[in-house]
PDB file of N, CA and C in Angstrom:
ATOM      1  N   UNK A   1     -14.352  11.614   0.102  1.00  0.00           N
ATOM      2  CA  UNK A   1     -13.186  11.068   0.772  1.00  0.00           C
ATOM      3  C   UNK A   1     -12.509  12.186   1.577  1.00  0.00           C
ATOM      4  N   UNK A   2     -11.639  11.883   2.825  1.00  0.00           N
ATOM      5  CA  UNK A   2     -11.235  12.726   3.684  1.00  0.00           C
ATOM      6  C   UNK A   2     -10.161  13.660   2.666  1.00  0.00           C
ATOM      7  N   UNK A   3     -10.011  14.722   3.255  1.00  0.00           N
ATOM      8  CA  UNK A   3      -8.687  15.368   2.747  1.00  0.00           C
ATOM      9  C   UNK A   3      -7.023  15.003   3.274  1.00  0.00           C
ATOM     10  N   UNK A   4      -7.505  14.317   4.349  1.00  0.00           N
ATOM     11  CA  UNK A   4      -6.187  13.441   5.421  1.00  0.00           C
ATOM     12  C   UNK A   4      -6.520  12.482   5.991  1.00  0.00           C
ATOM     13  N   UNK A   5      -5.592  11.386   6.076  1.00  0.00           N
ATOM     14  CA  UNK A   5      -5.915  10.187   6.822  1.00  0.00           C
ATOM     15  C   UNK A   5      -5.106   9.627   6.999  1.00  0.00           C
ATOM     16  N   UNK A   6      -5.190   8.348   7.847  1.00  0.00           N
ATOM     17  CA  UNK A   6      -3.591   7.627   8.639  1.00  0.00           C
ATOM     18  C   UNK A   6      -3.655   6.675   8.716  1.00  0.00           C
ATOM     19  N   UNK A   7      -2.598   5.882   9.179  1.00  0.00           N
ATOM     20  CA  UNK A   7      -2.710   4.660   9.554  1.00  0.00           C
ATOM     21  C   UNK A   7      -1.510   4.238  10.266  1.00  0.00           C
ATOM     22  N   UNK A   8      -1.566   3.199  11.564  1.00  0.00           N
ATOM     23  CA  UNK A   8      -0.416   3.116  12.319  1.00  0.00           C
ATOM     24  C   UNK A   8      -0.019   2.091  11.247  1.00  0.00           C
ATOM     25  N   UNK A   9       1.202   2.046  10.978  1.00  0.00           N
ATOM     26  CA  UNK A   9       2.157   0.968   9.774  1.00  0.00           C
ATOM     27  C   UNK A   9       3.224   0.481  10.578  1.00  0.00           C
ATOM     28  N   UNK A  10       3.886  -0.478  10.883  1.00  0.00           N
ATOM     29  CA  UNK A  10       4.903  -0.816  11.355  1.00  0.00           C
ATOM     30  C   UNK A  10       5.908  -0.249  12.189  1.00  0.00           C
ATOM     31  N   UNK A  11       4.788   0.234  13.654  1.00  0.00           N
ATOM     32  CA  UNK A  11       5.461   1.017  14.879  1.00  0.00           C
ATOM     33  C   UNK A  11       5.401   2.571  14.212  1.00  0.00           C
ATOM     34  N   UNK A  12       4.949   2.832  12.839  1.00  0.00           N
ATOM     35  CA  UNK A  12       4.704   4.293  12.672  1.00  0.00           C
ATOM     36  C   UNK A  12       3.793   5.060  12.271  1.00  0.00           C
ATOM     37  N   UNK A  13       3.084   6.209  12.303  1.00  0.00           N
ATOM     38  CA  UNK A  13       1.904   6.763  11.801  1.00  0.00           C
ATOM     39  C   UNK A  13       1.934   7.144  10.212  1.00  0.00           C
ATOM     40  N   UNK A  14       1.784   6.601   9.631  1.00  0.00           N
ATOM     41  CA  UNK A  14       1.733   7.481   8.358  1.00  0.00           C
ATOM     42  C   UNK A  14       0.248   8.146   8.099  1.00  0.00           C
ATOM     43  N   UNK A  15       0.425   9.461   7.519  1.00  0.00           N
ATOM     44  CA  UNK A  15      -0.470  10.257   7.387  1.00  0.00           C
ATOM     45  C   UNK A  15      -0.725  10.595   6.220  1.00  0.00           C
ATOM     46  N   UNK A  16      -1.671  10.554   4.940  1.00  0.00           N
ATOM     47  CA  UNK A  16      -1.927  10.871   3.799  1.00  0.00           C
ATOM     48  C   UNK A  16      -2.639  12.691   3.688  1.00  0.00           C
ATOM     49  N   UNK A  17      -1.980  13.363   2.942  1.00  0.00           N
ATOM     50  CA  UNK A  17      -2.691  14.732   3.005  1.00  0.00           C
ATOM     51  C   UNK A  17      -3.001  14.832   1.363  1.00  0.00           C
ATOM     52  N   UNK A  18      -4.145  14.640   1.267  1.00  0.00           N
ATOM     53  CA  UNK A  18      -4.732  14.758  -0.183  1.00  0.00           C
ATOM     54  C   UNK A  18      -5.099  15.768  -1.284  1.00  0.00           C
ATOM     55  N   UNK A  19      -5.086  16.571  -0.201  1.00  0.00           N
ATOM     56  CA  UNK A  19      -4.869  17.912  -0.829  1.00  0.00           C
ATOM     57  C   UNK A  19      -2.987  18.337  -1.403  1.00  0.00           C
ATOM     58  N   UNK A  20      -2.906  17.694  -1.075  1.00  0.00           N
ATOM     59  CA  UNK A  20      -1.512  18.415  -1.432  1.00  0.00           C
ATOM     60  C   UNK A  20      -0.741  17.225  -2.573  1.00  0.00           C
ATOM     61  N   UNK A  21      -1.880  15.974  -2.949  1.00  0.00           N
ATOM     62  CA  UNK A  21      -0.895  14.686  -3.297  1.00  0.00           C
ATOM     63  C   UNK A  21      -1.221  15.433  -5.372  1.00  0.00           C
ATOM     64  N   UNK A  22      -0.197  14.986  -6.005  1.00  0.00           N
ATOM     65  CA  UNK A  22      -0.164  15.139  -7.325  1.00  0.00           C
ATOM     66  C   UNK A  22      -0.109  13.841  -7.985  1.00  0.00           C
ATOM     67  N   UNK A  23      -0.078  12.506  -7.224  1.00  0.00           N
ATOM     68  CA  UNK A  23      -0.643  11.246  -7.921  1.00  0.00           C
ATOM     69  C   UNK A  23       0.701  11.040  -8.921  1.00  0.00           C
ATOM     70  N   UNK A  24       2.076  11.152  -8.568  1.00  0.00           N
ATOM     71  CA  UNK A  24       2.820  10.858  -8.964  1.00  0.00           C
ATOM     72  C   UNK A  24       3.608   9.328  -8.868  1.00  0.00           C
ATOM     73  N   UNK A  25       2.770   8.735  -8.112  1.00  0.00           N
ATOM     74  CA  UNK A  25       2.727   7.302  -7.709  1.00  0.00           C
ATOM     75  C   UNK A  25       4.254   6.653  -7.458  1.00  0.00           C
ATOM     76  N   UNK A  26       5.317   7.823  -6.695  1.00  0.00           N
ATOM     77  CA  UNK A  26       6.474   7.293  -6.300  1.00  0.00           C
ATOM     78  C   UNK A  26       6.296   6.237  -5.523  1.00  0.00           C
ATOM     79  N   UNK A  27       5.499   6.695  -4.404  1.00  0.00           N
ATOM     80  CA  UNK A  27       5.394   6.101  -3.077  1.00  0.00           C
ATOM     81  C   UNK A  27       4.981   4.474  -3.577  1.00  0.00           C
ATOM     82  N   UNK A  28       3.908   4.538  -4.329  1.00  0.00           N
ATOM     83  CA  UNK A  28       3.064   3.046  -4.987  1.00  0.00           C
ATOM     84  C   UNK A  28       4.323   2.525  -5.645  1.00  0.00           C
ATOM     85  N   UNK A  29       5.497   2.910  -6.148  1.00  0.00           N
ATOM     86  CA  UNK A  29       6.488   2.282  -6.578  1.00  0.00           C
ATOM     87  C   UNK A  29       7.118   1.314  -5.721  1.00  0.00           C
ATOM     88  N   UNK A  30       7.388   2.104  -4.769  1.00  0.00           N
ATOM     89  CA  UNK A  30       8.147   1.176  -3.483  1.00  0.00           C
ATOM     90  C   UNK A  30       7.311   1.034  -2.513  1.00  0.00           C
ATOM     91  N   UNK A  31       5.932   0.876  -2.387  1.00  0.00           N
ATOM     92  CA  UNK A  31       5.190   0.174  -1.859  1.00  0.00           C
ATOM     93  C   UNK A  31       4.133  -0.089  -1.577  1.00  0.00           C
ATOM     94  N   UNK A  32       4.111  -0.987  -2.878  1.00  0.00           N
ATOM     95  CA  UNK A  32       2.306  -1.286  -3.881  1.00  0.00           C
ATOM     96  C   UNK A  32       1.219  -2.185  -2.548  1.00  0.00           C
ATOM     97  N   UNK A  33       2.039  -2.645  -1.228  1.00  0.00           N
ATOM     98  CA  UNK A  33       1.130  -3.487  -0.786  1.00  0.00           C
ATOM     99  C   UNK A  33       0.444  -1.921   0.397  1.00  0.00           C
ATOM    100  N   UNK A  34       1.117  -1.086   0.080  1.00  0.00           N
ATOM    101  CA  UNK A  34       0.719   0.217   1.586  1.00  0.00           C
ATOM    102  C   UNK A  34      -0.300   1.217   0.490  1.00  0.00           C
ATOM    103  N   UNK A  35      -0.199   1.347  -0.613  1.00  0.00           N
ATOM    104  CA  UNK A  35      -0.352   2.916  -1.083  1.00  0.00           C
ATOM    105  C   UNK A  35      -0.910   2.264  -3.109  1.00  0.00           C
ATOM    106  N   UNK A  36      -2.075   2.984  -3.047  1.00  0.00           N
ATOM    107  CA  UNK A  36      -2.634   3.054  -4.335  1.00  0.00           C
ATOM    108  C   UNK A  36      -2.866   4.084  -5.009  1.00  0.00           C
ATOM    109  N   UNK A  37      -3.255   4.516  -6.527  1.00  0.00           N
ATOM    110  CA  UNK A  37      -3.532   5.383  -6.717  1.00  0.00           C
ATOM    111  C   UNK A  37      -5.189   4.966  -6.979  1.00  0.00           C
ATOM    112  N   UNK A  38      -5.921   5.949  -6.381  1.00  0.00           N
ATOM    113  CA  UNK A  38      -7.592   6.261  -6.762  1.00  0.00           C
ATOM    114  C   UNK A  38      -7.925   6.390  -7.937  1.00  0.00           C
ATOM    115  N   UNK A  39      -9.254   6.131  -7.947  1.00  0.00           N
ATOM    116  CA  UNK A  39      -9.926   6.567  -9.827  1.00  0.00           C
ATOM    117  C   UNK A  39      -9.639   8.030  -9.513  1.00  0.00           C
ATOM    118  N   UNK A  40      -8.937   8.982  -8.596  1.00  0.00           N
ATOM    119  CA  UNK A  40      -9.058  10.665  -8.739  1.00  0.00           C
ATOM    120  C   UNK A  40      -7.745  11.000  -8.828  1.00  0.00           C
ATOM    121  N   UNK A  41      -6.823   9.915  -9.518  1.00  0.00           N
ATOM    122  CA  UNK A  41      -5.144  10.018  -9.347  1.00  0.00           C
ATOM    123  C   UNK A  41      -4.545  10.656  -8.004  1.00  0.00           C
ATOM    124  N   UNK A  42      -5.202  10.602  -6.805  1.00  0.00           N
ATOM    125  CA  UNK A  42      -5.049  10.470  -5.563  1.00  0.00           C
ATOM    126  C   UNK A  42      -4.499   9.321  -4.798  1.00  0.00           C
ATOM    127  N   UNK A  43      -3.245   9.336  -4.293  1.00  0.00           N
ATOM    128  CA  UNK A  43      -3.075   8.457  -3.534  1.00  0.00           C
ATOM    129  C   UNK A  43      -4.270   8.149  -1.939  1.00  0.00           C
ATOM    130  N   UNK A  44      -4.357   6.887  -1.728  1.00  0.00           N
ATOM    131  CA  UNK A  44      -4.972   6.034  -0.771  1.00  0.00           C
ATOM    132  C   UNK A  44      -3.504   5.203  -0.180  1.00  0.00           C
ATOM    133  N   UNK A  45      -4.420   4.743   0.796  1.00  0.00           N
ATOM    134  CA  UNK A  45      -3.863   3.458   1.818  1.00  0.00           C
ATOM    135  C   UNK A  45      -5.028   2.441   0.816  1.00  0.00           C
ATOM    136  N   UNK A  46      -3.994   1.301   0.552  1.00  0.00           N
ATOM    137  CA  UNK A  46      -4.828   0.330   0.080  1.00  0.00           C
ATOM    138  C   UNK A  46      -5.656  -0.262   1.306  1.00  0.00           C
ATOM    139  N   UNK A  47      -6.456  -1.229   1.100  1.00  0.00           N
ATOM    140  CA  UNK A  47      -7.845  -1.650   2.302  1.00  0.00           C
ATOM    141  C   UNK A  47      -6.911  -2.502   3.467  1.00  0.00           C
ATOM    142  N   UNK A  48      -6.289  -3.184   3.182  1.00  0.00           N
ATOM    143  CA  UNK A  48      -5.238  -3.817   3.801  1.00  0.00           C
ATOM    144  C   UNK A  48      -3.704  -2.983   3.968  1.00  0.00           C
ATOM    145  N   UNK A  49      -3.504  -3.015   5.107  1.00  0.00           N
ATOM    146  CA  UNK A  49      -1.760  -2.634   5.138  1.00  0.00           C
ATOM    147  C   UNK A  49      -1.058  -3.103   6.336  1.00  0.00           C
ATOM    148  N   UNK A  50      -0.760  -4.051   5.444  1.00  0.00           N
ATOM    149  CA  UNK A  50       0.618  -5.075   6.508  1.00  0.00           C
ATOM    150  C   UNK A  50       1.683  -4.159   6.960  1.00  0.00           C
ATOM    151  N   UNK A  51       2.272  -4.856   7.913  1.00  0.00           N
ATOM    152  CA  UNK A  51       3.260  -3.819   8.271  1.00  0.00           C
ATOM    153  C   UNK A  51       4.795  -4.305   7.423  1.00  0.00           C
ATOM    154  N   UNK A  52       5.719  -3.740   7.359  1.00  0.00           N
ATOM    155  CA  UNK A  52       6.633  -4.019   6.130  1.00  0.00           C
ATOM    156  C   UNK A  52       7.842  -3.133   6.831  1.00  0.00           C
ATOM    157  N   UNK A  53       8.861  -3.870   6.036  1.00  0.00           N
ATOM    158  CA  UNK A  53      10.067  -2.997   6.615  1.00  0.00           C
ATOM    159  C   UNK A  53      10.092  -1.395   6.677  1.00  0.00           C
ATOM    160  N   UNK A  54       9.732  -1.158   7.876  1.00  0.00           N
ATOM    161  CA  UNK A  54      10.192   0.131   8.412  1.00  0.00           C
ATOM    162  C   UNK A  54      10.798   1.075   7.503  1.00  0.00           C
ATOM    163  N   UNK A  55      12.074   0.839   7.174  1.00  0.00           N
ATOM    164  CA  UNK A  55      13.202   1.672   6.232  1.00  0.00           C
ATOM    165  C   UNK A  55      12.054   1.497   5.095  1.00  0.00           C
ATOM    166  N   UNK A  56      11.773   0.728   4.485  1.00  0.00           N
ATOM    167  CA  UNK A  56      10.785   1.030   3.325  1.00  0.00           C
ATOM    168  C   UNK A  56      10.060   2.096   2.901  1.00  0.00           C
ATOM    169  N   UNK A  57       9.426   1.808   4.025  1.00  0.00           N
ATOM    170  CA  UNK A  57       7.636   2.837   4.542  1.00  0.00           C
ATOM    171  C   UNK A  57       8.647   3.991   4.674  1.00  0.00           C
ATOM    172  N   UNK A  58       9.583   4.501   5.521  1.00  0.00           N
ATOM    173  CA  UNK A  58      10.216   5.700   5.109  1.00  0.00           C
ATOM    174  C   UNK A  58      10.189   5.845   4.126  1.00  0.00           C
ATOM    175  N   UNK A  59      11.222   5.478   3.349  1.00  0.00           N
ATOM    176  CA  UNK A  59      11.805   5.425   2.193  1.00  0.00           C
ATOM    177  C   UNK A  59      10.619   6.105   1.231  1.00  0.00           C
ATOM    178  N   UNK A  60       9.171   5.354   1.295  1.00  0.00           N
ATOM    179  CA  UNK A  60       8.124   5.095   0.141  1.00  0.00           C
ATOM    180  C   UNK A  60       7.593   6.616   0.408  1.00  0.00           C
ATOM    181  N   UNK A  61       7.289   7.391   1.913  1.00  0.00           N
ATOM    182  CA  UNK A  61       7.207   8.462   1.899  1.00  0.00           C
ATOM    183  C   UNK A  61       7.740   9.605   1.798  1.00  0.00           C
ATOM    184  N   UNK A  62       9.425   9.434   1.963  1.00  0.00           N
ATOM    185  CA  UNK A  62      10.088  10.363   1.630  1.00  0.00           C
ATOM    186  C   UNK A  62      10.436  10.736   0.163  1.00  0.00           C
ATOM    187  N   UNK A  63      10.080  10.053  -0.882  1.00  0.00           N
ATOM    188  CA  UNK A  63       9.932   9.994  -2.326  1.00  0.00           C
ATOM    189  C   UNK A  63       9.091  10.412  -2.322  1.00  0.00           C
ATOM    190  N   UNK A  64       8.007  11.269  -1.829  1.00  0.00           N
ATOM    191  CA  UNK A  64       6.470  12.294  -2.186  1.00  0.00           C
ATOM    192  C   UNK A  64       7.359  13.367  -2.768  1.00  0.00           C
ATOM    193  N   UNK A  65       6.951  13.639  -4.277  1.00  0.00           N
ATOM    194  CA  UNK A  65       7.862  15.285  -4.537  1.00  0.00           C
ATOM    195  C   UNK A  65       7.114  16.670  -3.982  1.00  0.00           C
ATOM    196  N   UNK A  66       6.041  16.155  -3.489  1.00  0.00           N
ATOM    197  CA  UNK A  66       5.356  17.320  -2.400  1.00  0.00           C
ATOM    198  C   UNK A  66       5.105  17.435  -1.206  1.00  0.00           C
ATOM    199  N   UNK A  67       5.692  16.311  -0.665  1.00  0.00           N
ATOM    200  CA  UNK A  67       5.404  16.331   1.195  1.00  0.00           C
ATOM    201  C   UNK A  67       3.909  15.520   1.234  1.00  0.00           C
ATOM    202  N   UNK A  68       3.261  15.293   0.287  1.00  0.00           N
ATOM    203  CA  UNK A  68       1.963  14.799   0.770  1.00  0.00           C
ATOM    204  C   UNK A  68       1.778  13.248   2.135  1.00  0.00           C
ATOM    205  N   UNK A  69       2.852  12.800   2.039  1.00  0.00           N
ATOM    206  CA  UNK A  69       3.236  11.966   3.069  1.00  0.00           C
ATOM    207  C   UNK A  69       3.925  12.306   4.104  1.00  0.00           C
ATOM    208  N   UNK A  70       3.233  11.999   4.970  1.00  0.00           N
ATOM    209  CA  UNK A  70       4.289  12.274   6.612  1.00  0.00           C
ATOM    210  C   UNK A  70       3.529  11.104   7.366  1.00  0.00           C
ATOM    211  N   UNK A  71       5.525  10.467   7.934  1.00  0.00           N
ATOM    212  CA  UNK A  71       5.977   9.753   8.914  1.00  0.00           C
ATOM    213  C   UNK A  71       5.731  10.115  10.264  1.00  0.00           C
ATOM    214  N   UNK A  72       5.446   9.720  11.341  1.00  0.00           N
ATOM    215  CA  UNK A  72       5.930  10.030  12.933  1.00  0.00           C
ATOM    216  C   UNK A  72       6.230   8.557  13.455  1.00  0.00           C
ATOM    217  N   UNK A  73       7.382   8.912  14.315  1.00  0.00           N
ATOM    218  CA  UNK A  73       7.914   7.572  15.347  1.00  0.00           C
ATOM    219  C   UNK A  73       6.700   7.299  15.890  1.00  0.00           C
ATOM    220  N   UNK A  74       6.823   6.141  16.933  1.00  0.00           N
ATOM    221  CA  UNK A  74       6.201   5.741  18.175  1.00  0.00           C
ATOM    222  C   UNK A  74       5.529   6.924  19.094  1.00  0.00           C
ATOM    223  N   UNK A  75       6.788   7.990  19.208  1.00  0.00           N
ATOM    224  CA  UNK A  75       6.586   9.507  20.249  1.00  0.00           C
ATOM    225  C   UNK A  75       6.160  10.387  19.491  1.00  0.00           C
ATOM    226  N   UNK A  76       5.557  10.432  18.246  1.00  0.00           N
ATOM    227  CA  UNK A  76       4.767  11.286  17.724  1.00  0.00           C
ATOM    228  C   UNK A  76       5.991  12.306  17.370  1.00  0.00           C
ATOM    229  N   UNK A  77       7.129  11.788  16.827  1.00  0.00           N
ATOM    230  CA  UNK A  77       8.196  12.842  16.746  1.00  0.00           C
ATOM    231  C   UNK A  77       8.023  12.722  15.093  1.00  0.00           C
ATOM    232  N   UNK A  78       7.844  13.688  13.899  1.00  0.00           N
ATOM    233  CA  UNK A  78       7.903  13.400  12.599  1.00  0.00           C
ATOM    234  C   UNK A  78       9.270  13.096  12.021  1.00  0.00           C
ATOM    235  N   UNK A  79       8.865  11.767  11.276  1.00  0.00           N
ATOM    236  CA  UNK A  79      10.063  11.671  10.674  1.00  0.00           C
ATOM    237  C   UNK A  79      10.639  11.925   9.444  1.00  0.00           C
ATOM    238  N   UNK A  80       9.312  12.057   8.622  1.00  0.00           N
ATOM    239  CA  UNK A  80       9.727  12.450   7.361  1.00  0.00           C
ATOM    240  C   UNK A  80       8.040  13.305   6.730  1.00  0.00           C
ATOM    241  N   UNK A  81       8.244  14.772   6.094  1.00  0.00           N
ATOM    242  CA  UNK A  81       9.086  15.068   5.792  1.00  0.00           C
ATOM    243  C   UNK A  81      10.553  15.953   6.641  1.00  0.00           C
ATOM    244  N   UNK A  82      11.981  15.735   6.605  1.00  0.00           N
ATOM    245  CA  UNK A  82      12.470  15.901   8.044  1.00  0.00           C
ATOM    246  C   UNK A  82      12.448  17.616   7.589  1.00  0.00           C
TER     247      UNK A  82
END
């Protein structure tokens, strides 16, 4: 599996960095339909990902206690981690 990967989510990029994730499954808390944990206690993008309130998908990545999630707008400006 990659060490990083993305996906455009609801007008935003989210980016998974796997190397850096500790499988603390905040993010899967607040948002089980975007984000799973792997048989390697690695977070994934589940196979499907609807797009979902915006503030959420922030929200779900800014709860990484390591940065392993990052946001960018539309303009490729990052939004979280800020």
């Amino acid at each position: 599996m990659a060490d990083q990967t993305e996906r455009h989510i609801s007008g935003t990029m989210v980016r998974i960095d796997r190397t850096l994730c500790i499988g603390s499954g905040n993010c899967t808390n607040l948002a089980p339909e975007i984000f799973e944990i792997k048989e390697d206690a690695i977070v994934d993008f589940q196979d499907e990902t609807p797009d979902i309130d915006r503030d959420r998908l922030i929200e779900s990545a800014s709860v990484c206690p390591v940065d392993a999630l990052l946001v960018f707008d539309e303009d490729g400006e990052q939004i979280v981690p800020e």
